[in-house]
C-alpha atoms as a PDB file:
ATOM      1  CA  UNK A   1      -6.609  -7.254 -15.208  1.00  0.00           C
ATOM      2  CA  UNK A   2      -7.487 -10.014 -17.625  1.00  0.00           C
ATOM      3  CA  UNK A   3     -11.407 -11.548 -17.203  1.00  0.00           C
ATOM      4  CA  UNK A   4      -9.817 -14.659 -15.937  1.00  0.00           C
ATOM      5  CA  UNK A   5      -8.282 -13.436 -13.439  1.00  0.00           C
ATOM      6  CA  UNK A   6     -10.816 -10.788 -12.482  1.00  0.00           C
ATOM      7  CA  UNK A   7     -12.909 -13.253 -12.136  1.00  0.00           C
ATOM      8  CA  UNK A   8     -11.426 -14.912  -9.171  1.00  0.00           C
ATOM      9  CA  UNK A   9     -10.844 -11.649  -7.395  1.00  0.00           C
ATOM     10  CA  UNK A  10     -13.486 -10.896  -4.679  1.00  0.00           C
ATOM     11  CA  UNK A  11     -13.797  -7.239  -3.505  1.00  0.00           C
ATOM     12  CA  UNK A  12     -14.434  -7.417   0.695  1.00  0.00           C
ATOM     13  CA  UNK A  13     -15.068  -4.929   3.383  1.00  0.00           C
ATOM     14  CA  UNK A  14     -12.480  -4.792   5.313  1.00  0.00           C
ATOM     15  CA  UNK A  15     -10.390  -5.481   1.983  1.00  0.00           C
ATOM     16  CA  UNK A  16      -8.652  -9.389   2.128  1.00  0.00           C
ATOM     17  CA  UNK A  17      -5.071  -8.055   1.507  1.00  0.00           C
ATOM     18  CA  UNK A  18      -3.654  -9.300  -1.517  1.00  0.00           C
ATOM     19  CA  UNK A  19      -0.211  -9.328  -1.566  1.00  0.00           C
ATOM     20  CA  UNK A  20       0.885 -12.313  -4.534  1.00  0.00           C
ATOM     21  CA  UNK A  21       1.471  -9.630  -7.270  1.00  0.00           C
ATOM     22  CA  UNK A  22       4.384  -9.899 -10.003  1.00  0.00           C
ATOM     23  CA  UNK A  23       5.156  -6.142  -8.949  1.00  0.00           C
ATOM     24  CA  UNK A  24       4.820  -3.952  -6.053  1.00  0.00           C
ATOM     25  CA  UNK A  25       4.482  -0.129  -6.783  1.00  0.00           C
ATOM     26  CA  UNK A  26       6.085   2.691  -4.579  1.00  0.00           C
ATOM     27  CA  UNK A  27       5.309   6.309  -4.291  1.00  0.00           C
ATOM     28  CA  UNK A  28       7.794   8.794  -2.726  1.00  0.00           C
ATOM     29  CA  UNK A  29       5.554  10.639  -0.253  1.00  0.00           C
ATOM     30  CA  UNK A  30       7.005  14.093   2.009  1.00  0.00           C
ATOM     31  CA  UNK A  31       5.366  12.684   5.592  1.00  0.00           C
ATOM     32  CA  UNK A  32       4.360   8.903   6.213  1.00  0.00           C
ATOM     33  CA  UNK A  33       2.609  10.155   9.031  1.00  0.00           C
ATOM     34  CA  UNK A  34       0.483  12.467   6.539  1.00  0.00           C
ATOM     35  CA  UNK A  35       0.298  10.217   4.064  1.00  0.00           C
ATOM     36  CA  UNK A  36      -1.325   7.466   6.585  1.00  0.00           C
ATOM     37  CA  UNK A  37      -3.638   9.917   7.624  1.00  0.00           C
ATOM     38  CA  UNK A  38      -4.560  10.570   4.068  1.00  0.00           C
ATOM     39  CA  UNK A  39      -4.898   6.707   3.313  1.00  0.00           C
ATOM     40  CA  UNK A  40      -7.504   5.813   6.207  1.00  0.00           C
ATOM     41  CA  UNK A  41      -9.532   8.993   4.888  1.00  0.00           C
ATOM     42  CA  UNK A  42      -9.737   7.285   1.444  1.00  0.00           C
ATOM     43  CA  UNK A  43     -10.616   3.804   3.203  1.00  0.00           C
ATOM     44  CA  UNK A  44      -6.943   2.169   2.766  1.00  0.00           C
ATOM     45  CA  UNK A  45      -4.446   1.965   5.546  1.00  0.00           C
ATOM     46  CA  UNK A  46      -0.334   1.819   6.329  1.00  0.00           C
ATOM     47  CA  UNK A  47       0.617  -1.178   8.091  1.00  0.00           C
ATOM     48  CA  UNK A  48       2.287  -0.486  11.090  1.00  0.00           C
ATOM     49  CA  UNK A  49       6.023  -2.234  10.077  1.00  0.00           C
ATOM     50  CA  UNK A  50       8.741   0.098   9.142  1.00  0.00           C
ATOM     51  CA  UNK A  51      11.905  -0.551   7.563  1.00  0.00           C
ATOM     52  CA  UNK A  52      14.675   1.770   6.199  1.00  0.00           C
ATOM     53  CA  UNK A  53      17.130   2.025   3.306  1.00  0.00           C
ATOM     54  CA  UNK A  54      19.447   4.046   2.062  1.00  0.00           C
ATOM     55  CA  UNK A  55      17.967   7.414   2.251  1.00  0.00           C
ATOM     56  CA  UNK A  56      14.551   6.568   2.712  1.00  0.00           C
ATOM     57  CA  UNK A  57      11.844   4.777   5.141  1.00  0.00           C
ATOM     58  CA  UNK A  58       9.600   2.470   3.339  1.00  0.00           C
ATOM     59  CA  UNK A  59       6.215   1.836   5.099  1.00  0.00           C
ATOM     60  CA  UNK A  60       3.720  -0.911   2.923  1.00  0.00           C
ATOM     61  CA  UNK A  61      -0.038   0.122   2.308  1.00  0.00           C
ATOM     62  CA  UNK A  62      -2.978  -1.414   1.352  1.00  0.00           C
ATOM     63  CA  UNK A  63      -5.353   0.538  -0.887  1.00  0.00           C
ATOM     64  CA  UNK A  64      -9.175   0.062  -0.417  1.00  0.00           C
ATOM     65  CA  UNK A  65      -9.514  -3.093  -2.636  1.00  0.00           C
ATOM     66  CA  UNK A  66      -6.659  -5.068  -0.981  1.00  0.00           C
ATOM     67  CA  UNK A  67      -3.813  -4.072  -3.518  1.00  0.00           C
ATOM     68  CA  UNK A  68      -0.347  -3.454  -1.409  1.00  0.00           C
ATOM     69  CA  UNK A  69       2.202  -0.658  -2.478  1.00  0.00           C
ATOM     70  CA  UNK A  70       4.901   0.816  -0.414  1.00  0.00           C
ATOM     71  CA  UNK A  71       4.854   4.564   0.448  1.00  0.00           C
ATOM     72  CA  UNK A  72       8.538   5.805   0.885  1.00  0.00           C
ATOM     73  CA  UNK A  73       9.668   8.780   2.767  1.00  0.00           C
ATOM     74  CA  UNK A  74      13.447  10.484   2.187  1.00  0.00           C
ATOM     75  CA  UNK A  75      15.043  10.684   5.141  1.00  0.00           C
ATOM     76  CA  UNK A  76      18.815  13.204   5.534  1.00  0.00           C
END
């Protein structure tokens, strides 16, 4: 992240979610349900909407300093 930018970015307990970002990163997970459980462990969560595309559920996260990414599950 470039110091200018860094600068402006405050770190908060609960994290403020941030979600104005140019991108938004996805990981392919085998269980959203495990992969929740995994996230509050490390201090992030999975926000509770749900929506589903072609061959997959896509639940958004939020990662213990705010960031958002989506965690996608293949459904059959």
């Amino acid at each position: 992240m470039p110091p200018d930018v860094a600068s402006q970015v405050e770190i908060t307990s609960p994290p403020q979610v941030r979600d104005r970002a140019a991108i938004k990163f996805f990981c392919t997970v085998a269980s959203l349900s495990g992969a929740e459980a995994t996230a509050h462990a490390l201090g992030g969560q999975v926000l509770p909407e749900q929506w589903q595309g072609p061959g997959f559920v896509v639940r958004n996260t939020v990662d213990p300093e705010g960031n958002i990414f989506q965690l996608r599950e293949g459904v059959v």
